[in-house]
C-alpha atoms as a PDB file:
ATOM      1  CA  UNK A   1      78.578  46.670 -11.792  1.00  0.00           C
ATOM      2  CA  UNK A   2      81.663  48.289 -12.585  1.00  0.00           C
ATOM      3  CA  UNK A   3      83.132  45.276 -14.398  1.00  0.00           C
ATOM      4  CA  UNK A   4      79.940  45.477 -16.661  1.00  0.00           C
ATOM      5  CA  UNK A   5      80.863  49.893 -17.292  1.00  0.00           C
ATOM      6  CA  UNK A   6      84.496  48.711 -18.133  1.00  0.00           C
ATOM      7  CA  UNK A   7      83.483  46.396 -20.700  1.00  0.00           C
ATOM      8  CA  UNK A   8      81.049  48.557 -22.111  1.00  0.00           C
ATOM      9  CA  UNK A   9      83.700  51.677 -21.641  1.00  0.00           C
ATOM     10  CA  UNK A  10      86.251  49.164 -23.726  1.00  0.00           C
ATOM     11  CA  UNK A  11      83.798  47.486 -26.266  1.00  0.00           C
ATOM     12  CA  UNK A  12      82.805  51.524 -27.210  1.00  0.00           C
ATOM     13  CA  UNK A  13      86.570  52.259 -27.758  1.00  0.00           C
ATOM     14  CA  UNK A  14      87.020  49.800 -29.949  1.00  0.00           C
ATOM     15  CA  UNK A  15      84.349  50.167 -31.550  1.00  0.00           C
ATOM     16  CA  UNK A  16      84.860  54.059 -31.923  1.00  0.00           C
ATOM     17  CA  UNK A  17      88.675  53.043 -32.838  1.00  0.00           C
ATOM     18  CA  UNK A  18      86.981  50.548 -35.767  1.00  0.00           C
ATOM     19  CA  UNK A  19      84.580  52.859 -37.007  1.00  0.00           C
ATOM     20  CA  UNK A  20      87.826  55.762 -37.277  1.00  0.00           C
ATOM     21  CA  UNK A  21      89.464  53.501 -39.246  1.00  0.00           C
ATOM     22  CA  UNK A  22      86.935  52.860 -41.777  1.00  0.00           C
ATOM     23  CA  UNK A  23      85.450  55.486 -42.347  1.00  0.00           C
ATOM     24  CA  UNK A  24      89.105  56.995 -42.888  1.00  0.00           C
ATOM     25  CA  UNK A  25      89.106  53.903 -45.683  1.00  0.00           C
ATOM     26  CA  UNK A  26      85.609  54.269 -47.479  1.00  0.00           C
ATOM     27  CA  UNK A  27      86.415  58.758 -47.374  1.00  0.00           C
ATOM     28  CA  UNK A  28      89.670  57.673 -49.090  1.00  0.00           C
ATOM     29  CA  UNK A  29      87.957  55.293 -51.724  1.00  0.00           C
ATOM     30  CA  UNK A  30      85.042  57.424 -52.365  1.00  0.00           C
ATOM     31  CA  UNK A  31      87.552  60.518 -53.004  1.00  0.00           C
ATOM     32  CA  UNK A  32      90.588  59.410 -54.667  1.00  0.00           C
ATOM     33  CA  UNK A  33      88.717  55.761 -56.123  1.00  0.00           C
ATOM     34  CA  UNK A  34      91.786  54.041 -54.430  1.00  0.00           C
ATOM     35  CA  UNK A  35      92.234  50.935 -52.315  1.00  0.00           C
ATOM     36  CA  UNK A  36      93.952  51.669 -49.160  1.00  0.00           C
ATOM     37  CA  UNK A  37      94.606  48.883 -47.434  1.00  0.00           C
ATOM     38  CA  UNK A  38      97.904  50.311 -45.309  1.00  0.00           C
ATOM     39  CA  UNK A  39      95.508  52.816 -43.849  1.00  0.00           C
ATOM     40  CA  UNK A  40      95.940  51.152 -40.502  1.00  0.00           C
ATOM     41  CA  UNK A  41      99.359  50.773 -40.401  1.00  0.00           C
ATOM     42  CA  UNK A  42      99.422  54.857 -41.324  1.00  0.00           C
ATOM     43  CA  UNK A  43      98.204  54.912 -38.114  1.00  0.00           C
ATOM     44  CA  UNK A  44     100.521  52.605 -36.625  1.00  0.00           C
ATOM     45  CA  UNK A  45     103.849  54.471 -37.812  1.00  0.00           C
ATOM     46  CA  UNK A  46     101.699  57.871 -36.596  1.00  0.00           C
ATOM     47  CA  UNK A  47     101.800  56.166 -33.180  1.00  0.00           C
ATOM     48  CA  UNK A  48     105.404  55.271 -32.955  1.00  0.00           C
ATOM     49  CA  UNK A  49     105.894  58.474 -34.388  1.00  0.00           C
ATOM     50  CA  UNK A  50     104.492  60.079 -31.768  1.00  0.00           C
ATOM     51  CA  UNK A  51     106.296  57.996 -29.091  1.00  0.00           C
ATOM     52  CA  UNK A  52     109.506  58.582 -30.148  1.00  0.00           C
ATOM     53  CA  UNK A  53     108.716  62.594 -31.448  1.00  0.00           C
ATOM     54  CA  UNK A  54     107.278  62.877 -27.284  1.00  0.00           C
ATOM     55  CA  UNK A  55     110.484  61.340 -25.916  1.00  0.00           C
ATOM     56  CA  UNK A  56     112.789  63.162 -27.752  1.00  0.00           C
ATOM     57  CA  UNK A  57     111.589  66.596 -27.699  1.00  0.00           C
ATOM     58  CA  UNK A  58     108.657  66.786 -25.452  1.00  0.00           C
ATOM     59  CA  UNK A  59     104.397  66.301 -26.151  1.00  0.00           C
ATOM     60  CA  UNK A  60     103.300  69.404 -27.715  1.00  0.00           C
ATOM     61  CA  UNK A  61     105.745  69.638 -30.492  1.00  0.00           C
ATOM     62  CA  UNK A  62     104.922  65.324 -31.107  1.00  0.00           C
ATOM     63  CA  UNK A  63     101.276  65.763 -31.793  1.00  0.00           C
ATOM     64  CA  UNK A  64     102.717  68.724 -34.828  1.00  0.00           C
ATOM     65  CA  UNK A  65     105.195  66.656 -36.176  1.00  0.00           C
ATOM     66  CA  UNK A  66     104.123  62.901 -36.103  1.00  0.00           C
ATOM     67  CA  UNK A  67     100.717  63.834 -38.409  1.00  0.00           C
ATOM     68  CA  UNK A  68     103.263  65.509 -40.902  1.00  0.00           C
ATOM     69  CA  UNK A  69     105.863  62.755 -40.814  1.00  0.00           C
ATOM     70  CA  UNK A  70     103.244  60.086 -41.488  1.00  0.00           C
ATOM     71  CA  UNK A  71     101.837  62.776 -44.136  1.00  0.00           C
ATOM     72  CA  UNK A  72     104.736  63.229 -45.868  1.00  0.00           C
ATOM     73  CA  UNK A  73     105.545  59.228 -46.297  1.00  0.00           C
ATOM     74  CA  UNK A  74     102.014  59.037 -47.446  1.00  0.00           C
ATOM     75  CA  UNK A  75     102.217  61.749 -50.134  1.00  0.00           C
ATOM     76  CA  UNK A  76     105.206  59.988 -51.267  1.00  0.00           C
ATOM     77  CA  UNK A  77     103.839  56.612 -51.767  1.00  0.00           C
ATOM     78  CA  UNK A  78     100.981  58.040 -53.129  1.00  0.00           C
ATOM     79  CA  UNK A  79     103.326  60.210 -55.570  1.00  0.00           C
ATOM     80  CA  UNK A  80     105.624  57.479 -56.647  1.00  0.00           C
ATOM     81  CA  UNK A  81     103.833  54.102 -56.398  1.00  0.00           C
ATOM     82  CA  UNK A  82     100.421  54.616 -56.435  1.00  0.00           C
ATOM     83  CA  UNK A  83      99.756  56.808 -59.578  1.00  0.00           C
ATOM     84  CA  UNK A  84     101.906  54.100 -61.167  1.00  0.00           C
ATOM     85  CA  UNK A  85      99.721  51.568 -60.721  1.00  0.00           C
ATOM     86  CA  UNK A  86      96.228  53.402 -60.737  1.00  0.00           C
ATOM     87  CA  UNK A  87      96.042  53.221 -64.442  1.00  0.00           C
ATOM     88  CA  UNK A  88      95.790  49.195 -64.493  1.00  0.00           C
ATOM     89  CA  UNK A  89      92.780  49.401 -61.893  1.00  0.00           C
ATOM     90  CA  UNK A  90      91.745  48.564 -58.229  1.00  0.00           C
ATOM     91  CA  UNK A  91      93.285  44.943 -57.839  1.00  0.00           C
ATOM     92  CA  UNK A  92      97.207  46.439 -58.223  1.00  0.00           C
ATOM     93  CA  UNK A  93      96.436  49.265 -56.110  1.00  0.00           C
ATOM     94  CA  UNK A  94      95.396  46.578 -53.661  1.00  0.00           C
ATOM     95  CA  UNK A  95      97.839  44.646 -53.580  1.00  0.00           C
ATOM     96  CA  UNK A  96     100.655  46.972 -53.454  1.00  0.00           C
ATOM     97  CA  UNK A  97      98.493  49.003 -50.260  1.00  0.00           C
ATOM     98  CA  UNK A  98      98.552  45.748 -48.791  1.00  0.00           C
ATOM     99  CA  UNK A  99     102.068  44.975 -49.183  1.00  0.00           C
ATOM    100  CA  UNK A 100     102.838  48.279 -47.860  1.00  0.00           C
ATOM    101  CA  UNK A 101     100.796  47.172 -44.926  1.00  0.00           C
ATOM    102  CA  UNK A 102     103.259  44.148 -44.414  1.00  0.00           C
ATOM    103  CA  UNK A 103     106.270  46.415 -45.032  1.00  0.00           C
ATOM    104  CA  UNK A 104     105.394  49.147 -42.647  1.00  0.00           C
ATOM    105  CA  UNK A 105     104.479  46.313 -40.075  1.00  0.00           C
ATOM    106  CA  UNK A 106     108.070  44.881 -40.572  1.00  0.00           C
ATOM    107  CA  UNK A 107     109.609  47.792 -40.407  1.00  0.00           C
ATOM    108  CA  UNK A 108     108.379  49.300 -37.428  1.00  0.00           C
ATOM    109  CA  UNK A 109     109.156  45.931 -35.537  1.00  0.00           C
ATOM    110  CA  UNK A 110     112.829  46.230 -37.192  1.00  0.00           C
ATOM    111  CA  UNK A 111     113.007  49.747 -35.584  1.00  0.00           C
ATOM    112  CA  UNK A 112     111.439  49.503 -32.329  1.00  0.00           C
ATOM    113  CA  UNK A 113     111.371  46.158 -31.836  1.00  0.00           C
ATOM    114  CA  UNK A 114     108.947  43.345 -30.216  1.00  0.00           C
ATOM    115  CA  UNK A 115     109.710  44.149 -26.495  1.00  0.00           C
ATOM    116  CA  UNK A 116     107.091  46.734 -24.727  1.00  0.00           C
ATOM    117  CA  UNK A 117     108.516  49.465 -23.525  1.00  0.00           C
ATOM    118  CA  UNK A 118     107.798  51.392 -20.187  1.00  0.00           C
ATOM    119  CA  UNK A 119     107.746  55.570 -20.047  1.00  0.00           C
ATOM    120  CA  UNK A 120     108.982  57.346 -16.965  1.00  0.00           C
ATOM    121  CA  UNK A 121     107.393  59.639 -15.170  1.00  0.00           C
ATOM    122  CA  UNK A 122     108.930  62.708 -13.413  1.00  0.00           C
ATOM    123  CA  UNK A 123     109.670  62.001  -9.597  1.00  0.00           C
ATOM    124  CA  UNK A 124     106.915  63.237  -7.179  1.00  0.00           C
ATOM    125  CA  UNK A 125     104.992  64.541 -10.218  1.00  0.00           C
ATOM    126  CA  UNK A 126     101.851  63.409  -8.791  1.00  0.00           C
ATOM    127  CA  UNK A 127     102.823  66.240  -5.906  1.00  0.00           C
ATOM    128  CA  UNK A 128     103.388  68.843  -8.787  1.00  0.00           C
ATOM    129  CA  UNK A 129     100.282  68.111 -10.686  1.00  0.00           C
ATOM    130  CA  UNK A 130      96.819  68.798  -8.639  1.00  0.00           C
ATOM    131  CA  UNK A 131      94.813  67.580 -11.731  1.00  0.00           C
ATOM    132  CA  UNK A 132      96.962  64.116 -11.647  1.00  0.00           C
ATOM    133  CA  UNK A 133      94.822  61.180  -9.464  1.00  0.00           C
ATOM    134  CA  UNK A 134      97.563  58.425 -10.023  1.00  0.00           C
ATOM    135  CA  UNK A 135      99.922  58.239  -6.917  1.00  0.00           C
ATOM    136  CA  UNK A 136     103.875  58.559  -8.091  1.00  0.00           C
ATOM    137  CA  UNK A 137     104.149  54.863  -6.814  1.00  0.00           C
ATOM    138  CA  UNK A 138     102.440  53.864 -10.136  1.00  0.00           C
ATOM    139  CA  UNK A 139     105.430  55.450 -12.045  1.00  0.00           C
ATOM    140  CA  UNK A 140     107.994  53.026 -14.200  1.00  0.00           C
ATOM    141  CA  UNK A 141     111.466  53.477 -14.741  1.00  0.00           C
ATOM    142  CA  UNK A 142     112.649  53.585 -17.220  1.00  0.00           C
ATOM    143  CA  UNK A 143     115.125  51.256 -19.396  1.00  0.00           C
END
């Protein structure tokens, strides 16, 4: 029984993740009449954003800054490469969305690499925390 709630637990967060995704796609195309197709990998370089943003300077100020990083590069291509080639119609603006989907792929495996990576917790933070249920055994170091 609780193999069954884990799968259904997973197949709804994927399927939640999925329906984020495009409905971030078709509200794009239905307001600007542009084909995104680097809309996931926005997401992707809002992740690693966010990972290295929380292990430099803490949580808090990641989830502020990581949305406006991956804002910012996104009003830039939009500014310079996009209104260049909206005038010629949907097929450029696909293909240069999707080539920005291979170039932020490449580039984020450039910068942080293939390799997962482990985060470390505090020691005893499991004792500090009364909310936390994981034991500090469970912790990682970190490399």
């Amino acid at each position: 029984m609780d193999q069954i709630l884990i799968n259904v637990l997973n197949g709804v967060s994927s399927g939640l993740l999925l329906f984020m995704l495009s409905s971030g796609l078709t509200l794009i195309f239905s307001m600007m009449g542009v084909l995104n197709f680097a809309h996931a990998s926005f997401y992707m370089l809002g992740a690693y954003f966010a990972y290295t943003v929380t292990r430099l300077v803490g949580f808090w100020p990641a989830l502020l800054l990581a949305p406006l990083l991956v804002g910012v590069i996104g009003a830039l291509f939009e500014k310079y490469a996009l209104r260049r080639v909206h005038k010629f119609g949907h097929v450029p603006e696909l293909l240069i969305t999707f080539g920005l989907s291979f170039i932020i792929l490449e580039m984020v495996q450039l910068v942080w690499a293939r390799v997962p990576s482990t985060t470390a917790c505090r020691p005893n933070w499991a004792a500090r925390c009364s909310r936390c249920t994981a034991p500090s055994s469970r912790c990682t170091a970190a490399s």
